[in-house]
N, C-alpha and C. Protein backbone atom coordinates (compact mmCIF):
# COMPACT_ATOMS: atom_id res chain seq x y z
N UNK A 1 -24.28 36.09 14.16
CA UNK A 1 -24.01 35.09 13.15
C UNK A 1 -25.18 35.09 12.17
N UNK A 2 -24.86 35.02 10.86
CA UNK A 2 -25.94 35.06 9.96
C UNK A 2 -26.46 34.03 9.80
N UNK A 3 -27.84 33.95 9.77
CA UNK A 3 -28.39 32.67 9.31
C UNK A 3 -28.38 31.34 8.37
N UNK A 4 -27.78 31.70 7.12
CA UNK A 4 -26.82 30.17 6.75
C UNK A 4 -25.90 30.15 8.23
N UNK A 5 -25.27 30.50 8.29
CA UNK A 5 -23.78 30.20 8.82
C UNK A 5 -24.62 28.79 10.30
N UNK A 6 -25.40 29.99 11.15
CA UNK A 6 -26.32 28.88 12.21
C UNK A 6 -26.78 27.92 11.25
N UNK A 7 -27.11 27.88 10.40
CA UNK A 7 -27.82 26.64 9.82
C UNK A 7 -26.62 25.58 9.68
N UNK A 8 -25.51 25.81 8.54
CA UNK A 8 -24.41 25.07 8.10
C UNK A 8 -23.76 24.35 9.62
N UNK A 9 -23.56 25.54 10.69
CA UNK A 9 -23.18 24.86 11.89
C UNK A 9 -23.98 24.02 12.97
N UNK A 10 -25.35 24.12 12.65
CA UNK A 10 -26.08 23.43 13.38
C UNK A 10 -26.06 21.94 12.75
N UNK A 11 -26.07 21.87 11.25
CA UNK A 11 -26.24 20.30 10.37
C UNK A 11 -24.87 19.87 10.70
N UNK A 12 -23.59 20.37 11.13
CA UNK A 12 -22.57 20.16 11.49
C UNK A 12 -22.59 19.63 12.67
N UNK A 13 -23.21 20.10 13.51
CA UNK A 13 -23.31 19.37 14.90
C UNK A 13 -24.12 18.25 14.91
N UNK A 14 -25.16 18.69 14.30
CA UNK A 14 -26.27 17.16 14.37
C UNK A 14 -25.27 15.83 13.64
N UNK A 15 -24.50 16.32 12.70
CA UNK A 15 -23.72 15.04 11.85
C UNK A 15 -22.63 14.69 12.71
N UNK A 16 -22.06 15.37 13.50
CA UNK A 16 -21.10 15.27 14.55
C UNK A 16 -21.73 14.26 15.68
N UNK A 17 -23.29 14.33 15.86
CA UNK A 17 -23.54 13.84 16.72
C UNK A 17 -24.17 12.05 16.53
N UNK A 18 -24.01 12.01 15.38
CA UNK A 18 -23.78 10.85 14.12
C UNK A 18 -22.50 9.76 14.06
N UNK A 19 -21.83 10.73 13.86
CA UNK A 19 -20.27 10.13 13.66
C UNK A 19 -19.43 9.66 14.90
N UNK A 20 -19.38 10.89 15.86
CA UNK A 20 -18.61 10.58 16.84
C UNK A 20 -19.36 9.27 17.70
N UNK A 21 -20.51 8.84 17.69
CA UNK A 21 -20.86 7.32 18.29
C UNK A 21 -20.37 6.26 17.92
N UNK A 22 -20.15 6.76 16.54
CA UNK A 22 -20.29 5.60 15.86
C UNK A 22 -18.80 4.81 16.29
N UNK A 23 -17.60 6.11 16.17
CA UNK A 23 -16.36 5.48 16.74
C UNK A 23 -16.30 4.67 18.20
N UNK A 24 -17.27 5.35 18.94
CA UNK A 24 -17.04 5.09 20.50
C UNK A 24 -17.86 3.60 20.72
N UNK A 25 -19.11 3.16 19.81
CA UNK A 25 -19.68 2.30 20.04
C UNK A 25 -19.22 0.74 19.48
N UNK A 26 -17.46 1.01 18.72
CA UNK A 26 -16.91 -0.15 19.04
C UNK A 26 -16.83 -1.25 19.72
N UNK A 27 -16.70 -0.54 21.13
CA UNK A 27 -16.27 -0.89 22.47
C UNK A 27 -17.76 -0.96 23.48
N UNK A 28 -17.60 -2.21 23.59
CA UNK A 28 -19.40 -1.95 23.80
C UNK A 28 -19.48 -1.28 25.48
N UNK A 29 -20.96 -0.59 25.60
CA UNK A 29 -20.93 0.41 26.46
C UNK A 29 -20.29 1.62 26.26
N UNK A 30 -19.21 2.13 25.77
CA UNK A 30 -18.50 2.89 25.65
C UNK A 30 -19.34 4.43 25.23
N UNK A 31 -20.55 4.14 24.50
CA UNK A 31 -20.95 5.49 24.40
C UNK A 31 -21.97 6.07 25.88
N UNK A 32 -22.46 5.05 25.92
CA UNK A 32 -22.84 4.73 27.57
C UNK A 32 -22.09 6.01 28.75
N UNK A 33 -20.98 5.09 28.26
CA UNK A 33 -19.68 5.67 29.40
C UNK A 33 -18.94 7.35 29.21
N UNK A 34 -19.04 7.37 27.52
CA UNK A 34 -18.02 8.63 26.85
C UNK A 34 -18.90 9.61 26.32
N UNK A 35 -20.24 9.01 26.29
CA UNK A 35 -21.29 10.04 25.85
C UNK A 35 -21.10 11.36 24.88
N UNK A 36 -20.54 10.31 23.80
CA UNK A 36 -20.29 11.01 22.57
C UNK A 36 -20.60 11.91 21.58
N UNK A 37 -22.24 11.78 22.04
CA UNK A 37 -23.06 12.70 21.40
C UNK A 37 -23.35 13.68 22.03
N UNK A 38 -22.93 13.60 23.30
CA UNK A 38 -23.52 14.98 24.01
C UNK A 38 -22.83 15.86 23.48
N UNK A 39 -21.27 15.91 22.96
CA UNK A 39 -20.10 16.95 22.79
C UNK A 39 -20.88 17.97 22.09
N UNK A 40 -21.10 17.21 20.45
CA UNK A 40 -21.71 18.23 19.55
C UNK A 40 -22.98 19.16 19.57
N UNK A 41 -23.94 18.75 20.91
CA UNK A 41 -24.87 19.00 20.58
C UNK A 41 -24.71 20.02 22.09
N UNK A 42 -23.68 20.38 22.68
CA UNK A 42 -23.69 21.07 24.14
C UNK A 42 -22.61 22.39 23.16
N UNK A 43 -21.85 21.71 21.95
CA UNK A 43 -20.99 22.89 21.18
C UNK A 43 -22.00 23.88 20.44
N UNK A 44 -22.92 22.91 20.00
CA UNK A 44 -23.83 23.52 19.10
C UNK A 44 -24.78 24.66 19.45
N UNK A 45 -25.52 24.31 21.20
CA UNK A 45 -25.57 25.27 22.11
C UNK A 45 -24.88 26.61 22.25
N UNK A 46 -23.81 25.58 22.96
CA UNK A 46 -22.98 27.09 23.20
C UNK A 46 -22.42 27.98 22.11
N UNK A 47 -22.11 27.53 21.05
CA UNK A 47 -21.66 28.33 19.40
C UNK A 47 -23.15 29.14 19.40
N UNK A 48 -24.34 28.61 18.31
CA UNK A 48 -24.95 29.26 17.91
C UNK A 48 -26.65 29.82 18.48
N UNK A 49 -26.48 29.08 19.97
CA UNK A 49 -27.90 29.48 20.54
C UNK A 49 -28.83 28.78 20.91
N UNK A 50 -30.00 28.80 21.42
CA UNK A 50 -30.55 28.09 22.25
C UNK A 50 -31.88 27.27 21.01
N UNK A 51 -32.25 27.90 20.05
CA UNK A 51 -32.60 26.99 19.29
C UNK A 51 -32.09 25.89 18.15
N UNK A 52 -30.89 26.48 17.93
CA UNK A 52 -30.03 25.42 16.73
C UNK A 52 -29.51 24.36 17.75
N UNK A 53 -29.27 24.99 19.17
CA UNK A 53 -28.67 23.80 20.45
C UNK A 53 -30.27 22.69 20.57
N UNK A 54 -31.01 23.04 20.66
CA UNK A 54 -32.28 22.18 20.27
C UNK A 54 -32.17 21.55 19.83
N UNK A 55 -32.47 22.05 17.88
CA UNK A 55 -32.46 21.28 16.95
C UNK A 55 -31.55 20.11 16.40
N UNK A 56 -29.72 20.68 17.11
CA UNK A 56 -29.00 19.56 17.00
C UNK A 56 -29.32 18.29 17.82
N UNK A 57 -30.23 18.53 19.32
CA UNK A 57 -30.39 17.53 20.38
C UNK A 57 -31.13 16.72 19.91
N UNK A 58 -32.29 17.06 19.15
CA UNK A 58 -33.33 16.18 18.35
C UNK A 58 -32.43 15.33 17.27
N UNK A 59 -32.32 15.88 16.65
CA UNK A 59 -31.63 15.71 15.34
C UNK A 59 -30.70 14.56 15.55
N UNK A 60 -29.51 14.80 16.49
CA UNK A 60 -28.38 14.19 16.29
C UNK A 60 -29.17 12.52 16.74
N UNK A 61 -29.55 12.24 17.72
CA UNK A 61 -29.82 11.23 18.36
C UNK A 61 -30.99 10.54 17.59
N UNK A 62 -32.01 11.15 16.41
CA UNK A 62 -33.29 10.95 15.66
C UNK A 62 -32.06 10.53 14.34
N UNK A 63 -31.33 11.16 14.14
CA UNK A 63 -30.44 10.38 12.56
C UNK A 63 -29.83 9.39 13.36
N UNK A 64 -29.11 9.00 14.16
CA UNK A 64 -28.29 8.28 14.50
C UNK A 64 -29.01 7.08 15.03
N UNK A 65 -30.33 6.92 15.30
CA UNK A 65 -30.82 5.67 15.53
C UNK A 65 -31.70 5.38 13.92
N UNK A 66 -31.62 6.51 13.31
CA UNK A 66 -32.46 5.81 11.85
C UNK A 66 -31.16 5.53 10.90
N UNK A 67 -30.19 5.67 11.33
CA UNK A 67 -28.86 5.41 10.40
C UNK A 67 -28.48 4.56 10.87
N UNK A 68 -27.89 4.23 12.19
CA UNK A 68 -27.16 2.99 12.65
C UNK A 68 -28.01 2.54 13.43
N UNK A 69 -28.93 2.89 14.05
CA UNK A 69 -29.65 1.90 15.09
C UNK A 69 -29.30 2.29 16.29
N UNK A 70 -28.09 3.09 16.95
CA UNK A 70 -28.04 3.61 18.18
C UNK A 70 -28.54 5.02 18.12
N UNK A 71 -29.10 5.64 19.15
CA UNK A 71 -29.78 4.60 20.51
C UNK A 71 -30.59 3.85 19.78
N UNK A 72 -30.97 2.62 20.42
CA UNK A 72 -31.97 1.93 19.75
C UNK A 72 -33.84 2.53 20.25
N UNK A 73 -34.10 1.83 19.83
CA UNK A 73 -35.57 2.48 19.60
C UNK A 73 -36.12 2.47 21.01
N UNK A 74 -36.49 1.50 22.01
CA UNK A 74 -36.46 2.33 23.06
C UNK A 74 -35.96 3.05 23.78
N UNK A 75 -34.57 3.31 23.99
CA UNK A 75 -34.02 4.56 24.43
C UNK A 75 -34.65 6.10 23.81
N UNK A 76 -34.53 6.03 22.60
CA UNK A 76 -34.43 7.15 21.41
C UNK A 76 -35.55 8.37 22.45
N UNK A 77 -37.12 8.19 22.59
CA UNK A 77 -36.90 9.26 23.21
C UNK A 77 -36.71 10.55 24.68
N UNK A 78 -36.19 8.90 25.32
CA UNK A 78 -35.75 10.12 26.28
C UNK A 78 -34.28 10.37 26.43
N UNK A 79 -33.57 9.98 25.02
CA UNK A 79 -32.36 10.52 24.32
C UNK A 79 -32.52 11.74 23.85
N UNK A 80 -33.78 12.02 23.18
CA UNK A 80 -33.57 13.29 22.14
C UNK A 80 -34.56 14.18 23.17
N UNK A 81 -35.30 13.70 24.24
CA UNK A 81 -35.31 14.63 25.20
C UNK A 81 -34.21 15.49 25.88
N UNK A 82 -33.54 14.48 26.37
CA UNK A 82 -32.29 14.67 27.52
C UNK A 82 -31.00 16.04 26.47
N UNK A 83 -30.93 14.74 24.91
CA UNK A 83 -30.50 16.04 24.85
C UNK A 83 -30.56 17.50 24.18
N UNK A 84 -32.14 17.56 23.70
CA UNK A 84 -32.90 18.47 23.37
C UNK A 84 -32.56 19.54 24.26
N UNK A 85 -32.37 19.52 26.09
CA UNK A 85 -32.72 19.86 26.43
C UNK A 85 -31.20 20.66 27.17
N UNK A 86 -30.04 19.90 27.04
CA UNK A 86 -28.73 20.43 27.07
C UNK A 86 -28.27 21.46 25.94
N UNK A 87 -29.02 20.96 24.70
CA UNK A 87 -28.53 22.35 23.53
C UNK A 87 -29.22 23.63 23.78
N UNK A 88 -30.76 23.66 24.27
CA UNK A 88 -31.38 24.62 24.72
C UNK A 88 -30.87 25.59 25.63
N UNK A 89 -30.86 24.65 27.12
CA UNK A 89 -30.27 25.19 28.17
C UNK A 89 -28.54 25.96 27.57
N UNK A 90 -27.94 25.28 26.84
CA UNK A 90 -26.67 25.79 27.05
C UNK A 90 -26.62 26.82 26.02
N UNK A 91 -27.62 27.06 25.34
CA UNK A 91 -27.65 27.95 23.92
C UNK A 91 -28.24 28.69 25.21
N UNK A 92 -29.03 28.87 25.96
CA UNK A 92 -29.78 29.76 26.65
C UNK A 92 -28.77 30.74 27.74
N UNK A 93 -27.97 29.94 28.75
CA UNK A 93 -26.71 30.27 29.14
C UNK A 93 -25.95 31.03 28.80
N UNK A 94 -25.65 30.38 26.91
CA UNK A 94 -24.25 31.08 26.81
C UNK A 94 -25.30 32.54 26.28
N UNK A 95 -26.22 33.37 25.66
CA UNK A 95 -26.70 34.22 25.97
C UNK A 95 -26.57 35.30 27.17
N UNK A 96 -27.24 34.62 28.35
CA UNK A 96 -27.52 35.40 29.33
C UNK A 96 -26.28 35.22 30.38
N UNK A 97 -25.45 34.57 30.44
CA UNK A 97 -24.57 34.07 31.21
C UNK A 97 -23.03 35.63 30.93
N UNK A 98 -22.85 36.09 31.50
CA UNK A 98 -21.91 37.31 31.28
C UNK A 98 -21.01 37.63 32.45
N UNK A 99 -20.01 37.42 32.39
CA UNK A 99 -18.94 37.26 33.61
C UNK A 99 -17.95 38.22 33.19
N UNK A 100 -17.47 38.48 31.85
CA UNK A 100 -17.06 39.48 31.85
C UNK A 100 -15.46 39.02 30.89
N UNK A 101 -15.15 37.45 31.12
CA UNK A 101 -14.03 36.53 30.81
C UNK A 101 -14.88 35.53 30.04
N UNK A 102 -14.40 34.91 28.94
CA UNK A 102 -15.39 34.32 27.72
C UNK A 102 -15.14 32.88 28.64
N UNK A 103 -14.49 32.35 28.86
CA UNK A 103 -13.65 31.40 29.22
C UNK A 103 -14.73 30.68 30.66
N UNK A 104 -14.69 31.93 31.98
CA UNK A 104 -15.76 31.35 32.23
C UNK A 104 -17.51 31.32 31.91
N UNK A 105 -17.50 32.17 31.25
CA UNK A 105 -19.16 32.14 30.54
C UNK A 105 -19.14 31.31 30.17
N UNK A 106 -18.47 30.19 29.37
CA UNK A 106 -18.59 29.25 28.63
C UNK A 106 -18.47 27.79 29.73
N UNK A 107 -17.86 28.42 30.99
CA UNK A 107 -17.68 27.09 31.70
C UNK A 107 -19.15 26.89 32.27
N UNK A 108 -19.71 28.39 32.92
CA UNK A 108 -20.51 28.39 33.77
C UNK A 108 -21.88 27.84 32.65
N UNK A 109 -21.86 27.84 31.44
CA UNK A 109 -22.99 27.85 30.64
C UNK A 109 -22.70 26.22 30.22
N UNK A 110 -21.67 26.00 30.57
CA UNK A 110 -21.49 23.97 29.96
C UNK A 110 -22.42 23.62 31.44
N UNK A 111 -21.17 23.73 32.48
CA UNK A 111 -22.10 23.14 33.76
C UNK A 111 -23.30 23.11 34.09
N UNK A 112 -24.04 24.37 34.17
CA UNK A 112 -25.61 24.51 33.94
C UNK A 112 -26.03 23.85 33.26
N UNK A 113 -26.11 23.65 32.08
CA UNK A 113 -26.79 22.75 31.05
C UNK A 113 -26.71 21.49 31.57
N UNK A 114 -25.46 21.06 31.67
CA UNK A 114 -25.05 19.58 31.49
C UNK A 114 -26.16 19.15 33.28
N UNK A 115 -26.12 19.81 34.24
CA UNK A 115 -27.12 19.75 35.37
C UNK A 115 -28.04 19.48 35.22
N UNK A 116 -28.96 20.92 34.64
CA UNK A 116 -30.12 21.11 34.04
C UNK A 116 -31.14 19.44 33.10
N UNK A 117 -29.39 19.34 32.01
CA UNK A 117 -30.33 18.28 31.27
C UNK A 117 -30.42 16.93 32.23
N UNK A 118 -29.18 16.72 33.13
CA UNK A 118 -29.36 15.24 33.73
C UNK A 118 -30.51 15.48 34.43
N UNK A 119 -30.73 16.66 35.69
CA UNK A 119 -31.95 16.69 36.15
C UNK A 119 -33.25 16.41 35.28
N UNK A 120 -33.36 17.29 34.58
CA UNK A 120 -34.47 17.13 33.47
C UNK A 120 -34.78 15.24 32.98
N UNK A 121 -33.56 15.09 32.27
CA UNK A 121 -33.69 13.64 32.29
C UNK A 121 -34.34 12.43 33.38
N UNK A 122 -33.66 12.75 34.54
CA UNK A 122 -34.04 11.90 35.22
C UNK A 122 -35.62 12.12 35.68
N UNK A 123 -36.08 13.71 36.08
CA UNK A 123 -37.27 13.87 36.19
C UNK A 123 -38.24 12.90 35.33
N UNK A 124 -38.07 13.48 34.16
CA UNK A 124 -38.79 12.35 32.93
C UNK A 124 -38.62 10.84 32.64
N UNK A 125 -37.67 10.37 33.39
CA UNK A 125 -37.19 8.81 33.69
C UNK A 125 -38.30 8.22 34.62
N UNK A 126 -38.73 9.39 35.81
CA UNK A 126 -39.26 9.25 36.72
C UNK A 126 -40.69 8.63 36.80
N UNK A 127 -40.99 10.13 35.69
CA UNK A 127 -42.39 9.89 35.71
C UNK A 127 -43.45 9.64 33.94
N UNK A 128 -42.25 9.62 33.51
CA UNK A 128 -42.92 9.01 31.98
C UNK A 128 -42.06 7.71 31.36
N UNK A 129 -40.74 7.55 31.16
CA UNK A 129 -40.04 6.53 30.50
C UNK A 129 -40.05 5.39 31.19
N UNK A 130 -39.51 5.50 32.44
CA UNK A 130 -40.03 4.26 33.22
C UNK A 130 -40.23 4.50 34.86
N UNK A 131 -41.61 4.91 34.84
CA UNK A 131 -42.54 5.03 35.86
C UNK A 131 -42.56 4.00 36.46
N UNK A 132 -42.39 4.72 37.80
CA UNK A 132 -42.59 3.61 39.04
C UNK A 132 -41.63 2.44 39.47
N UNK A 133 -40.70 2.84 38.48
CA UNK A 133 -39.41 1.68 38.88
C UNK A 133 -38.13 2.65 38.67
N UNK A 134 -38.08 3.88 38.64
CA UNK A 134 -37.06 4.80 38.83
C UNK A 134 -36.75 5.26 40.41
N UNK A 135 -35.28 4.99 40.32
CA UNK A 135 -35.23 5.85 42.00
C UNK A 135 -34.24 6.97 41.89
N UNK A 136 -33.85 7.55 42.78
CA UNK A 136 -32.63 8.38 43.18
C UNK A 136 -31.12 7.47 42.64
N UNK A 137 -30.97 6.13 43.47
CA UNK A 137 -30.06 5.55 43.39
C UNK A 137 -29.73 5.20 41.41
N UNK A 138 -30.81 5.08 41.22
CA UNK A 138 -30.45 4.46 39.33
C UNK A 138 -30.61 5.73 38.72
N UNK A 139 -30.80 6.87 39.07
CA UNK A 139 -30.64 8.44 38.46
C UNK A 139 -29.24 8.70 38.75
N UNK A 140 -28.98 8.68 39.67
CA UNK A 140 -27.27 8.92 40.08
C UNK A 140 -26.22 7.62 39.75
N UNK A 141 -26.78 6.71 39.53
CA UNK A 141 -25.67 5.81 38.88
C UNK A 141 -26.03 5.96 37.25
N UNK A 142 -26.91 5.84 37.19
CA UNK A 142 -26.95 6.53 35.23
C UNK A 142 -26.76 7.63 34.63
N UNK A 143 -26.97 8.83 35.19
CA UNK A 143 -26.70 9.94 34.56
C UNK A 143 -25.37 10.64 35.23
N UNK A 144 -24.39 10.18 36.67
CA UNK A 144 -23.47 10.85 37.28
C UNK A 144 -22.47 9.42 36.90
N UNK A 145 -22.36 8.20 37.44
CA UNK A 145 -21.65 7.63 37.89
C UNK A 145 -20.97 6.61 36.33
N UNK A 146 -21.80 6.35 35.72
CA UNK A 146 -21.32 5.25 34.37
C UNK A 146 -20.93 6.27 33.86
N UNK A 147 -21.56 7.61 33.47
CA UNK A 147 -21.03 8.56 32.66
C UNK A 147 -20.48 9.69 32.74
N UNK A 148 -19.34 9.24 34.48
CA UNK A 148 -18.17 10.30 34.11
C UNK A 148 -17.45 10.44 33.78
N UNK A 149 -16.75 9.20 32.79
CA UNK A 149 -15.78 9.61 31.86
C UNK A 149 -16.00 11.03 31.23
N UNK A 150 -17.21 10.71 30.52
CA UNK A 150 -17.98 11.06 29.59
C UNK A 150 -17.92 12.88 30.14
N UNK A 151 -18.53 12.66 31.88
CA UNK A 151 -18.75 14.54 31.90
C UNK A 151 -17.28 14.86 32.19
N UNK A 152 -16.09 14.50 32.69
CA UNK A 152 -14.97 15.02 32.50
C UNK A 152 -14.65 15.09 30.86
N UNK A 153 -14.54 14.38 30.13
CA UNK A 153 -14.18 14.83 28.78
C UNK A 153 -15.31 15.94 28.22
N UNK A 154 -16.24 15.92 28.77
CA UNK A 154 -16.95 17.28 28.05
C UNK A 154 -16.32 18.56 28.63
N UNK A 155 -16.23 18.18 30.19
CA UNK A 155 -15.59 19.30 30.88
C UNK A 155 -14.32 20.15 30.37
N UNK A 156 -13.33 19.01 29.69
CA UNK A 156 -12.07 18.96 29.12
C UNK A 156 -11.95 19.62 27.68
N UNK A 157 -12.86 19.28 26.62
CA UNK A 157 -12.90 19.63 25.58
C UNK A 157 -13.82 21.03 25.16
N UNK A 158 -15.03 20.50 25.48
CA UNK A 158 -15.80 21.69 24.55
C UNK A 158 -15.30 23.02 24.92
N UNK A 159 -15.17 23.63 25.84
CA UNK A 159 -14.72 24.70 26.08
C UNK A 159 -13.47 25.07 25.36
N UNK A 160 -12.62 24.34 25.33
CA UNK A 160 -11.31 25.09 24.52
C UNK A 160 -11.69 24.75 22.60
N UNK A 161 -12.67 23.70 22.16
CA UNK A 161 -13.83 23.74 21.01
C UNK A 161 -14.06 24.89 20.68
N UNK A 162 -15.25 25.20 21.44
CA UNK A 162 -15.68 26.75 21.05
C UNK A 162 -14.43 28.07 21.00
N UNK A 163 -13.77 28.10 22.14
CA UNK A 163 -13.01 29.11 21.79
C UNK A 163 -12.12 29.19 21.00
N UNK A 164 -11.30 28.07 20.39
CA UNK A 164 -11.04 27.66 19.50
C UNK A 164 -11.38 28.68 18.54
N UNK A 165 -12.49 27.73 18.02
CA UNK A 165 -13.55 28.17 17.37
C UNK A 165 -14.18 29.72 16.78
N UNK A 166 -14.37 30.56 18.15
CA UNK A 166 -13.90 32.20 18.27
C UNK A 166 -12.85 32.77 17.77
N UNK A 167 -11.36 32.33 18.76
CA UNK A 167 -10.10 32.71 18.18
C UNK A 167 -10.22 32.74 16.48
N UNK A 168 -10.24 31.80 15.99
CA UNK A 168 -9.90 31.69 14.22
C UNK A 168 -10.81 32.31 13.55
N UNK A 169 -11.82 33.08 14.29
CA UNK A 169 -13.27 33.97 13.47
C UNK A 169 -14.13 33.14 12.86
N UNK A 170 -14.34 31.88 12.99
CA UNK A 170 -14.93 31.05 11.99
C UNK A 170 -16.35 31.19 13.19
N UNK A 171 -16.51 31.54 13.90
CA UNK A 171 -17.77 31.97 14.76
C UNK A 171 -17.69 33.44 16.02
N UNK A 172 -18.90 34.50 15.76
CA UNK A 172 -18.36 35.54 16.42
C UNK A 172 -17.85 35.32 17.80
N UNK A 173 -16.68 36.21 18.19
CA UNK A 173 -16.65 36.33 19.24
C UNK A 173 -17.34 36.37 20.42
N UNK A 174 -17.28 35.98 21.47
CA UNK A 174 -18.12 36.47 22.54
C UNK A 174 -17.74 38.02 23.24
N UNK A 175 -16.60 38.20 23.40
CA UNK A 175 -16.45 39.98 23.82
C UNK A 175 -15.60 40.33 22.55
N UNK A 176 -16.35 41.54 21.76
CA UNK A 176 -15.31 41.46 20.53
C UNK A 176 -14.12 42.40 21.12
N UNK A 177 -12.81 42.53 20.25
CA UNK A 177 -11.69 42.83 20.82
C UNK A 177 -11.17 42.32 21.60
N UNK A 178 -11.65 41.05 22.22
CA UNK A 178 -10.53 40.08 22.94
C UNK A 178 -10.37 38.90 22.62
C-alpha cells in the first residue's frame, strides 16, 4: 500500500474511532459495554500495519476526549495505552501471522491482539493507573466480563470489514489471486 493511501486510511480510522462512540455513548455505559472504539483502531491494524494500527490507538481515543470529553480525562491514558497497543499488536500479526487462508490470518491476528492488549492493559492497571487496588477479579470483570458484548461484536465484524475491504481492491490483498 502506498503511503498516502496508509495515511488517508489511518485518519479514517482514528475519525472512526471518534464517531462510532459518540453513537454508542447515548446509552449510558454502552461504550463501556460495545467498545466502540476498539473496531477502528484493531481494522486499522489489521488493514495497514503495525504502525498506522498505533497511531490510530493514540489518536482515536486523544481526539475523542479533546472533542467530546469521552474518555474523560482520567481514563484517557490508559485508553490510548490499551489501545495503542491492540493496533500495534494486530498490525504486527496480520504481517507475520500466515496460515495460508486470509480469513484465518485475520482471525488468528484479531484474537492475539485483542489478548495481548487486555493483558497489557490490565498489567498497567496493575502497576501504574491504579496501583495497589487492582486485582485479578476487577481485570477480568473489566476487560472480559462488562465488555463482551463488545469482544463478540469485534469478533463478528472486523473480519468480514477488512475482507470486505480486500475483495473490492480498495486495500491490497493479503494472498494476491485469491
Amino acid at each position: 500500500m502506498n503511503p498516502v493511501k496508509k495515511v488517508v486510511v489511518t485518519a479514517v480510522c482514528a475519525a472512526l474511532g471518534v464517531v462510532l462512540p459518540m453513537l454508542f455513548h447515548a446509552i449510558p455505559n454502552a461504550g463501556m459495554v460495545w467498545l466502540p472504539m476498539h473496531v477502528p483502531v484493531l481494522v486499522c491494524g489489521l488493514l495497514v500495519g503495525p504502525v498506522s494500527g498505533l497511531v490510530a490507538g493514540i489518536l482515536a481515543p486523544a481526539l475523542s476526549s479533546a472533542l467530546t470529553g469521552m474518555p474523560p480525562a482520567p481514563m484517557l491514558p490508559s485508553m490510548v495505552c490499551e489501545l495503542a497497543v491492540y493496533g500495534l499488536v494486530a498490525g504486527l500479526l496480520s504481517q507475520y501471522v500466515r496460515t495460508g487462508k486470509a480469513v484465518a490470518d485475520l482471525y488468528v491476528s484479531l484474537v492475539g491482539s485483542m489478548l495481548v492488549g487486555r493483558i497489557v492493559g490490565g498489567v498497567l492497571q496493575a502497576l501504574i493507573f491504579s496501583a495497589g487496588s487492582y486485582s485479578i477479579a476487577a481485570w477480568g470483570a473489566a476487560y472480559f466480563a462488562m465488555g463482551l458484548p463488545g469482544i463478540v461484536l469485534q469478533l463478528v465484524v472486523i473480519v468480514p470489514i477488512v475482507s470486505a475491504l480486500e475483495h473490492a481492491g480498495l486495500v491490497p490483498a493479503r494472498y494476491s489471486g485469491k
